[in-house]
Protein backbone atom coordinates (compact mmCIF):
# COMPACT_ATOMS: atom_id res chain seq x y z
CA UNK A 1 0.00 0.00 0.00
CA UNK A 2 0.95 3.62 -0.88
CA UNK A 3 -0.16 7.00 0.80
CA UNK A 4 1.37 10.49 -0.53
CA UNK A 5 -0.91 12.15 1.55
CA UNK A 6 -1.29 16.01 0.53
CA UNK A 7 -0.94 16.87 4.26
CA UNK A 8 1.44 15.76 6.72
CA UNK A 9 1.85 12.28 8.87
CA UNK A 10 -0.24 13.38 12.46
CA UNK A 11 0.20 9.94 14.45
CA UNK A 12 0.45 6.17 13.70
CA UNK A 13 -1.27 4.10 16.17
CA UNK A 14 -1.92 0.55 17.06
CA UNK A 15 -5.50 -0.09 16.11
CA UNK A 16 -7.16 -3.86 15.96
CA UNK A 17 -9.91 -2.69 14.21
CA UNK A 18 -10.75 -0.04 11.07
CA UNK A 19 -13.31 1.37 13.04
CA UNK A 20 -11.49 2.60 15.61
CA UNK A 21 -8.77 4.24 13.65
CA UNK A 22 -11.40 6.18 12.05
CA UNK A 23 -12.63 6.73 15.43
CA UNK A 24 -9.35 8.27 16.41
CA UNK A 25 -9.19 10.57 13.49
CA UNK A 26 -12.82 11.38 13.77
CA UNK A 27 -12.60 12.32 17.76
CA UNK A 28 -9.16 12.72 18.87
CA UNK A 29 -7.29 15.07 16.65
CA UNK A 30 -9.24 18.38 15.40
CA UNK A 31 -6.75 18.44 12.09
CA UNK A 32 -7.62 14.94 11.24
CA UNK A 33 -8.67 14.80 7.69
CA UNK A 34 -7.84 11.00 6.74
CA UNK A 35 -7.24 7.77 8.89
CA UNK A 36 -5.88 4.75 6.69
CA UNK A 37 -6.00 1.60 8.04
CA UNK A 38 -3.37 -1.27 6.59
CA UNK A 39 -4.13 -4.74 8.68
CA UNK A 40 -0.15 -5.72 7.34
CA UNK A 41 1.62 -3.00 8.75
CA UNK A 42 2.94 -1.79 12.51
CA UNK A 43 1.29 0.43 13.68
CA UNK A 44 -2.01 -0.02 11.86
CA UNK A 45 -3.52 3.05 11.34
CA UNK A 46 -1.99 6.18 10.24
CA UNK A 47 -3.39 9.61 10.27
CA UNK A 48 -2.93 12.69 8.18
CA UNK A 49 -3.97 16.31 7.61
CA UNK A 50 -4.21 16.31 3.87
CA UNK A 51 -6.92 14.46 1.79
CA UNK A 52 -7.46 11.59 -0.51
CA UNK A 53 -7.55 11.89 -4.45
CA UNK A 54 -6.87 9.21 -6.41
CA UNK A 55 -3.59 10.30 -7.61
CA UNK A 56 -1.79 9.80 -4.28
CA UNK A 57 -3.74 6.43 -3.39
CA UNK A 58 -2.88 3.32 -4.10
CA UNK A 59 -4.81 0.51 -1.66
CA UNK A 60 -5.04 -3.24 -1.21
CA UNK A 61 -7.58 -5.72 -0.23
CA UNK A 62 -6.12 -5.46 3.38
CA UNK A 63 -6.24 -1.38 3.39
CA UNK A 64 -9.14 1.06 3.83
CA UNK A 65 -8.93 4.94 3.40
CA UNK A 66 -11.48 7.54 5.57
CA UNK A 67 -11.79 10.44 3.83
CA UNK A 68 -13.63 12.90 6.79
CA UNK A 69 -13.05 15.47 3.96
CA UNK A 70 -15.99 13.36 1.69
CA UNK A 71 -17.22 10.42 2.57
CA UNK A 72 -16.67 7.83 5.26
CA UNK A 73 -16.25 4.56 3.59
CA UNK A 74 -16.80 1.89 6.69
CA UNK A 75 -17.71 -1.21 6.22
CA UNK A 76 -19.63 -2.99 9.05
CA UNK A 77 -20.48 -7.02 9.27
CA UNK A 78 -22.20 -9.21 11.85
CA UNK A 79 -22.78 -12.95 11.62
CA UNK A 80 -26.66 -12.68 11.65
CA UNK A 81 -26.10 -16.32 13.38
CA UNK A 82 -25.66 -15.58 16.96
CA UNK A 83 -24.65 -17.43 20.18
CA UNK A 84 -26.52 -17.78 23.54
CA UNK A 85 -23.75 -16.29 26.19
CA UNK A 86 -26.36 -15.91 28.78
CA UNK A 87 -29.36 -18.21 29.94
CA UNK A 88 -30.67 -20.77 28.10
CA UNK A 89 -30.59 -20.82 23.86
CA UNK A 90 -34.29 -22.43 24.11
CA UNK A 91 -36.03 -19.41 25.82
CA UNK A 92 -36.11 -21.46 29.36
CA UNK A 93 -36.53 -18.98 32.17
CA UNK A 94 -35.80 -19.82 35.91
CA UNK A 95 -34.33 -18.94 39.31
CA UNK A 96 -31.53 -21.06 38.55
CA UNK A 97 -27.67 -19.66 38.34
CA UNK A 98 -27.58 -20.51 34.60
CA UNK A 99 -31.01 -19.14 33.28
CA UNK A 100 -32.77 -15.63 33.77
CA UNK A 101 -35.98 -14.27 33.62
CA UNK A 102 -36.45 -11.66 31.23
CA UNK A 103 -33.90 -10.08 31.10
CA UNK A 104 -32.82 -6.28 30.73
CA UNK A 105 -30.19 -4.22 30.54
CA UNK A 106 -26.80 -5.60 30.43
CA UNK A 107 -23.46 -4.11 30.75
CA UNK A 108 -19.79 -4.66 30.44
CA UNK A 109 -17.16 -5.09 33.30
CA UNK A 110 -13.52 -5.99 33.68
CA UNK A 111 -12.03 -9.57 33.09
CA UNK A 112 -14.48 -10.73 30.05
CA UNK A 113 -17.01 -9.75 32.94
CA UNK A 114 -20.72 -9.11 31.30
CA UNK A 115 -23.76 -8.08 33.83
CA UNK A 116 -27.22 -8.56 33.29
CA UNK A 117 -29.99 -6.99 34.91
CA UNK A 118 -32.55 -10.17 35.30
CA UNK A 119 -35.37 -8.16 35.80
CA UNK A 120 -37.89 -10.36 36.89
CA UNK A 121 -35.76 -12.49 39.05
CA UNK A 122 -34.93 -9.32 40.73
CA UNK A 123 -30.82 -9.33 40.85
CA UNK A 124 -27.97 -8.49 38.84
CA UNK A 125 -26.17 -11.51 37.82
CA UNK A 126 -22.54 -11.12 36.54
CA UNK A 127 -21.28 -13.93 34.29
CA UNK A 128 -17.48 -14.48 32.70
CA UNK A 129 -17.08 -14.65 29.11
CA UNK A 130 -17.84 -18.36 27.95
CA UNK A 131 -18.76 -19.16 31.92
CA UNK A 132 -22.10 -21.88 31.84
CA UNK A 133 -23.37 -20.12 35.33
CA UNK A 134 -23.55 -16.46 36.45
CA UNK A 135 -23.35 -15.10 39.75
CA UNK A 136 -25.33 -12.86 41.56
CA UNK A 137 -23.27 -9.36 42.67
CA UNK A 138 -26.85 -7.67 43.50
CA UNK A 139 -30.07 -8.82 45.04
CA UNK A 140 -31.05 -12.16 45.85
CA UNK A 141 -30.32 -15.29 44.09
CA UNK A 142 -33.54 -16.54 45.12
CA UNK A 143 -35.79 -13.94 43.01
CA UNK A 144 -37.10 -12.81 46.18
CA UNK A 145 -37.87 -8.85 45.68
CA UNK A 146 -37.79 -6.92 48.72
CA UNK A 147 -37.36 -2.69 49.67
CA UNK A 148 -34.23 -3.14 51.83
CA UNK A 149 -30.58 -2.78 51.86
CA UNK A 150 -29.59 -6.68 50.46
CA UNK A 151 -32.65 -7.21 48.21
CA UNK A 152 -34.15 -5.44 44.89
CA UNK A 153 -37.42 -5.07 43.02
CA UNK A 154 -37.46 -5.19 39.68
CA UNK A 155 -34.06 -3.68 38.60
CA UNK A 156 -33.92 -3.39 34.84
CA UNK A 157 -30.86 -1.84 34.10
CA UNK A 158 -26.85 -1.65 35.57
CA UNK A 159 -24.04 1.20 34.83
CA UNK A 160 -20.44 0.68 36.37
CA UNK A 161 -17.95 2.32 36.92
CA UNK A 162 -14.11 1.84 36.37
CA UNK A 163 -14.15 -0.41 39.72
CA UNK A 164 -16.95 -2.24 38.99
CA UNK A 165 -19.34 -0.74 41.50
CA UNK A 166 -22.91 -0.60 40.45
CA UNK A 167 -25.61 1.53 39.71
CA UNK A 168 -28.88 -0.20 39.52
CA UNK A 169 -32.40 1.48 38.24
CA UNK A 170 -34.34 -0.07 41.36
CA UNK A 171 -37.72 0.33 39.54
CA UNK A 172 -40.03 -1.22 41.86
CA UNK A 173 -38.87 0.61 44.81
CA UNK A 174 -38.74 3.93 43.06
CA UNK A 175 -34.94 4.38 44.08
CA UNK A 176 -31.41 4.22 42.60
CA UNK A 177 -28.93 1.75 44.53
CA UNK A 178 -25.18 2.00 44.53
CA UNK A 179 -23.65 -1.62 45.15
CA UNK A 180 -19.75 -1.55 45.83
CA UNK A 181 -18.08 -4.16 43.84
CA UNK A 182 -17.92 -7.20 46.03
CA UNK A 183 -20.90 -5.46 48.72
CA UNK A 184 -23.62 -7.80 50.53
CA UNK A 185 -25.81 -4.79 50.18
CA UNK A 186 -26.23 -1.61 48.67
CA UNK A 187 -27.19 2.06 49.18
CA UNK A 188 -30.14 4.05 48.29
CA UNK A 189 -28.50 7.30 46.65
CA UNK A 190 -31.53 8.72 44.99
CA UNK A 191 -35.02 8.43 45.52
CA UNK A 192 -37.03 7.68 47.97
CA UNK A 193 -37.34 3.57 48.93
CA UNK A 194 -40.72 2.55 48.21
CA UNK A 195 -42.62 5.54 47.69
CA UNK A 196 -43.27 7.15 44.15
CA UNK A 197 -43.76 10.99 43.29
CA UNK A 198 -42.81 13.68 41.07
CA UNK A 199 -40.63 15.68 43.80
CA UNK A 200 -37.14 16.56 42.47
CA UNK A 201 -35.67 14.38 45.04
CA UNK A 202 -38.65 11.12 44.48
CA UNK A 203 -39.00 8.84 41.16
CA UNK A 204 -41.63 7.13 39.05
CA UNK A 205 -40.23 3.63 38.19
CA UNK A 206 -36.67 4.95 36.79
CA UNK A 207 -36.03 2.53 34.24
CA UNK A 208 -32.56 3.27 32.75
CA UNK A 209 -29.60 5.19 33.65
CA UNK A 210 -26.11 6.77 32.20
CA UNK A 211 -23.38 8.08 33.93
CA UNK A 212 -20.91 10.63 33.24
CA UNK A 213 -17.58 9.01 34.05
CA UNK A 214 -15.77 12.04 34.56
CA UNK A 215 -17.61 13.56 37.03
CA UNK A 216 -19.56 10.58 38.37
CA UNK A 217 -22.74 12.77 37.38
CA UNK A 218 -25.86 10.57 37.30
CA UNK A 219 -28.40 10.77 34.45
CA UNK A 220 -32.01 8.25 35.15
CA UNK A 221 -34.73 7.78 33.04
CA UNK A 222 -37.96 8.61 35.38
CA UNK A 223 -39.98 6.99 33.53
CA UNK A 224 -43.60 7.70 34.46
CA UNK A 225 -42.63 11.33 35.19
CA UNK A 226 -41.58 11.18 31.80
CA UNK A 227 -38.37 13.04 32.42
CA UNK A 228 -34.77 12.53 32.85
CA UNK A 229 -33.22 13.33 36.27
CA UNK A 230 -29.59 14.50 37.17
CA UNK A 231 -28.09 14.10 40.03
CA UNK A 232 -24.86 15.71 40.91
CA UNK A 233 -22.45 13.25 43.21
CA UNK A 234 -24.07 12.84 46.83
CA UNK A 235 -26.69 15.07 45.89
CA UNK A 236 -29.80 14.18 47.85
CA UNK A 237 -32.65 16.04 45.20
CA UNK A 238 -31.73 15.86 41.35
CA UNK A 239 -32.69 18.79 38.87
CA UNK A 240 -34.66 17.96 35.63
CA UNK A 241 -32.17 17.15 32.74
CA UNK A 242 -35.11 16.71 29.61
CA UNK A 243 -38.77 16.00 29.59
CA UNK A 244 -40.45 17.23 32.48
CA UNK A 245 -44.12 18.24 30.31
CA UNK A 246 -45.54 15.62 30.83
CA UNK A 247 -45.41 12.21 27.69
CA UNK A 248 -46.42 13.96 24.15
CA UNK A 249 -44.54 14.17 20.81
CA UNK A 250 -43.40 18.08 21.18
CA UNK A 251 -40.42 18.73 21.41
CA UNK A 252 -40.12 20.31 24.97
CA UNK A 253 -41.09 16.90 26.45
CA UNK A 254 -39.30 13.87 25.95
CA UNK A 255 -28.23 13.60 26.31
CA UNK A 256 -29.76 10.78 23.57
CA UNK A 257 -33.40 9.47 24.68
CA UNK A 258 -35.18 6.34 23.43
CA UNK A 259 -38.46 7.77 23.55
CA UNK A 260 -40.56 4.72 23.62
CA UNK A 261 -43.60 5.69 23.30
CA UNK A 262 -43.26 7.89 20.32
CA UNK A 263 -41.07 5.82 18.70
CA UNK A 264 -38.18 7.52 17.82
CA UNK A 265 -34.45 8.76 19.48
CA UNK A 266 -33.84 12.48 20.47
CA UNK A 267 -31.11 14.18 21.29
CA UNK A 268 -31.39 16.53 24.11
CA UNK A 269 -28.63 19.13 24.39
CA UNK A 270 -27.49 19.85 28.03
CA UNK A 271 -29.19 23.34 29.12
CA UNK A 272 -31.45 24.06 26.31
CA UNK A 273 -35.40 23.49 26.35
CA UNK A 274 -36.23 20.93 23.69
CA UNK A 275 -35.19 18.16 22.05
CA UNK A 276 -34.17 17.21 18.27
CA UNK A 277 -34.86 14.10 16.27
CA UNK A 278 -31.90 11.85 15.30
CA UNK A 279 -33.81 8.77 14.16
CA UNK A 280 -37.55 7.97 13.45
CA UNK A 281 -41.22 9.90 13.49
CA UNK A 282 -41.18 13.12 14.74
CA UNK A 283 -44.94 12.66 14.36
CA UNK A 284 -45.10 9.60 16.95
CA UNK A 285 -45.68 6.77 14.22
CA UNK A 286 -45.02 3.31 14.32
CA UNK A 287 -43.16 1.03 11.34
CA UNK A 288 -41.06 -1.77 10.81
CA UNK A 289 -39.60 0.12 7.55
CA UNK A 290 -35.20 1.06 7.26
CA UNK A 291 -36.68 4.88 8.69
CA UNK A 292 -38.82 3.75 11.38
CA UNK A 293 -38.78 2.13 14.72
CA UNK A 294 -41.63 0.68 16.92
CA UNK A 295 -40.96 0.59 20.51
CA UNK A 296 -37.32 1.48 20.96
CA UNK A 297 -35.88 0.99 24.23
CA UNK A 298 -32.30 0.35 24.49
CA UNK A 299 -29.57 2.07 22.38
CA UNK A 300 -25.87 2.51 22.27
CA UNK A 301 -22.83 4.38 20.43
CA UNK A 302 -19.73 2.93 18.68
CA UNK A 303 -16.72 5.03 18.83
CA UNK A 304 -17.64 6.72 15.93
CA UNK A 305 -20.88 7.76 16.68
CA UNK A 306 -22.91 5.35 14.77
CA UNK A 307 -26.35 4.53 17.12
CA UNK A 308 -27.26 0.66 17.75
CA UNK A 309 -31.25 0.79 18.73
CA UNK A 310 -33.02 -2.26 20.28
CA UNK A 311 -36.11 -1.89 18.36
CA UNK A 312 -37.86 -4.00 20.56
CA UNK A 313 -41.74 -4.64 18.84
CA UNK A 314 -39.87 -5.03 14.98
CA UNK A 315 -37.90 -7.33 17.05
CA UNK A 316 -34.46 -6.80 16.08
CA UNK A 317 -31.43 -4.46 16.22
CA UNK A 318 -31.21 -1.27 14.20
CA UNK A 319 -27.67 0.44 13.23
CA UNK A 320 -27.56 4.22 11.84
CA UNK A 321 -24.36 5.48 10.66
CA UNK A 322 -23.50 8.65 12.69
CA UNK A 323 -25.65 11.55 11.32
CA UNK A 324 -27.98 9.25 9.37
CA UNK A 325 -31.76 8.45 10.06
CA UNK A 326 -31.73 5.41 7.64
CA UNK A 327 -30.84 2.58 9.27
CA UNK A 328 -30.01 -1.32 8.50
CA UNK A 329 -31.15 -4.38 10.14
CA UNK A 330 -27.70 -5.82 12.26
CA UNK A 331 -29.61 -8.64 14.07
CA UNK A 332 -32.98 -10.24 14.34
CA UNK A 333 -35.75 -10.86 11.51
CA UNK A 334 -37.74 -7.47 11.15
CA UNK A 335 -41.41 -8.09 12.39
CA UNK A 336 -40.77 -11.69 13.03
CA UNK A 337 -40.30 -13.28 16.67
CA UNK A 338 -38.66 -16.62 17.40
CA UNK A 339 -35.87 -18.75 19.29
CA UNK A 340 -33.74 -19.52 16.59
CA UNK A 341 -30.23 -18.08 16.43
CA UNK A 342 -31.17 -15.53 13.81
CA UNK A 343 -33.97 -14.01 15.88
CA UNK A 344 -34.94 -12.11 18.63
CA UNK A 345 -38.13 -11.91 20.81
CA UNK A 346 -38.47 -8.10 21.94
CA UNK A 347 -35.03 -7.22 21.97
CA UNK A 348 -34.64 -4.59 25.38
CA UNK A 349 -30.95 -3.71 25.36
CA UNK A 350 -27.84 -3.75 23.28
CA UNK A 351 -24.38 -3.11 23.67
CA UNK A 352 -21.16 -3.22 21.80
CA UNK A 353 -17.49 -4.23 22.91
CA UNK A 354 -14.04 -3.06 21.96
CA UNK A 355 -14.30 -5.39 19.26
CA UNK A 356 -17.83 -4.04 17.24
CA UNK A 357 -19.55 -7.86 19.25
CA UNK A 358 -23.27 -7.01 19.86
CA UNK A 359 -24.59 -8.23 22.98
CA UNK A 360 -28.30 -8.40 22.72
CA UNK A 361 -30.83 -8.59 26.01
CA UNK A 362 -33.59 -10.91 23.92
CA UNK A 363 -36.00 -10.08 26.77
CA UNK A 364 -38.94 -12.32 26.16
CA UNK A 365 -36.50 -15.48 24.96
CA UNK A 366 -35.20 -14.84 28.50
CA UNK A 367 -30.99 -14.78 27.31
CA UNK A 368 -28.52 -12.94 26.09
CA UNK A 369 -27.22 -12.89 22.45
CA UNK A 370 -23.89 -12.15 21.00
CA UNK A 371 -23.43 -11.43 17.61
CA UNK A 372 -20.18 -11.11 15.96
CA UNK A 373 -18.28 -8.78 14.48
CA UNK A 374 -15.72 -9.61 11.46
């Protein structure tokens, strides 16, 4: 392969993947104008100032150019086949340490760790990468849902941070619970146990959360407030983030928000009054076509800024390039449910490693999914 870029060399950089050399020239260097990725050379990816023409480019099968200058060539693939990482691959649901009961949101830890929020079981159950049994880190193993320090009702989501401690949606009990890595119990840090209300300091059955990782700032879905929260570290009342009007398709009600309901994503700027649409009907409407979503609930971001949506009723998982509202089917059968390995049953959650893997919550087939990236 031969570059004679028209600008000068920036970096070269060690990069498994094309995606996230693009990713560094796209978010780490403002006078990035070109990332080229070569899979036979050391260091993989090399950025430049200048831009590509075809006079000064010469690539190979094993080479691909972003131009940020024009377009952004990526090329994405998933096996559509996927693999059962988490429960059981025949939809089983149970109390026992290797099945769940629908389950929810899932996240990522340290040492091939992946967490699941097994909603109905009422616990958090962290399982190793290629492990046959989880364990539970939160709540009972027993399913048994309770209000107090050891126990959890309904928790359908889990953020950590770089330590591993959790953050868990407590949506039954109205409350969000910080669980130390390793803890017999947690810690009610916002809400009030038990008791709903619309107070700055009380939730509605918070059902998802983000966190700010430099600042350990707390962002929660209330949902039947139809709001987002934030709460500022050991803050004891939050201040309203989005939403806050009441559920409605305008865009000072219901930062980027699966709106449910509505059917579409928003983002919400910090500090401003109203949101803008990224992906779906501004209008509300439901569809199962490449522009439309029905029921989205759980979404995620690549380093890039391409969105992943868990388009839950079409039952499968939606992928926009960054800046796009047209999207492409990644996983699942659109508008068709099922157990096989190609489908999904009401996808709730998806994430995405350092690798581009898809880990899919396939709520209502009561297991996780992982779909691979190659």
């Amino acid at each position: 392969m031969s570059y004679n870029s028209t600008g000068t060399i920036i970096t070269r950089l060690t990069a498994k993947k094309q995606l996230l050399c693009a990713a560094q020239c796209g978010n780490q260097f403002a006078n990035c104008n070109t990332a080229v990725f070569d899979s036979l050379t050391t260091p993989q990816c090399s950025l430049y100032s200048g831009s590509v023409t075809p006079a000064n480019l010469t690539v190979s099968m094993n080479t691909i150019v972003y131009d940020f200058q024009q377009t952004t060539p990526i090329l994405y693939h998933w096996n559509t086949t996927s693999i059962t990482v988490v429960g059981a691959s025949n939809g089983s649901a149970g109390t026992a340490a290797n099945l769940l009961a629908r389950p929810y949101g899932t996240a990522l830890g340290s040492l091939n760790s992946l967490y699941i929020a097994d909603l109905n079981n009422n616990r958090i159950q962290k399982w190793l990468i290629n492990a046959s049994n989880g364990t539970t880190v939160a709540g009972l193993s027993n399913r048994a849902a309770g209000a107090n320090s050891v126990a959890l009702n309904l928790p359908d989501c889990v953020v950590l941070d770089s330590n591993d401690n959790m953050y868990i949606p407590d949506r039954g009990n109205h409350r969000v619970v910080y669980w130390a890595n390793g803890a017999s119990s947690g810690i009610t840090i916002a809400g009030t146990t038990g008791i709903s209300g619309s107070a700055n300091n009380k939730f509605n059955s918070p059902a998802g959360i983000a966190r700010d990782s430099s600042t350990g700032t707390l962002y929660i879905a209330d949902t039947y407030n139809h709001r987002i929260m934030k709460y500022l570290v050991n803050a004891t009342s939050g201040t309203v983030a989005a939403g806050g009007n009441g559920a409605g398709t305008g865009n000072t009600q219901l930062l980027l928000i699966a709106n449910h309901q509505t059917n579409n994503i928003v983002r919400w700027v910090l500090g401003v009054s109203s949101w803008t649409l990224v992906i779906g009907s501004p209008t509300g409407l439901s569809g199962s076509t490449s522009t439309l979503l029905n029921g989205p609930i759980g979404i995620t971001l690549d380093p890039i800024g391409n969105i992943y949506v868990a388009d839950s009723l079409n039952h499968r998982i939606q992928f926009f390039f960054a800046g796009q509202s047209n999207g492409t089917t990644v996983a699942g059968v659109t508008g068709s449910s099922g157990i096989s390995p190609s489908q999904l049953n009401t996808p709730y959650w998806v994430i995405v490693d350092d690798q581009l893997n898809l880990y899919v919550s396939d709520h209502f087939n009561n297991r996780v999914q992982f779909f691979s990236y190659y």
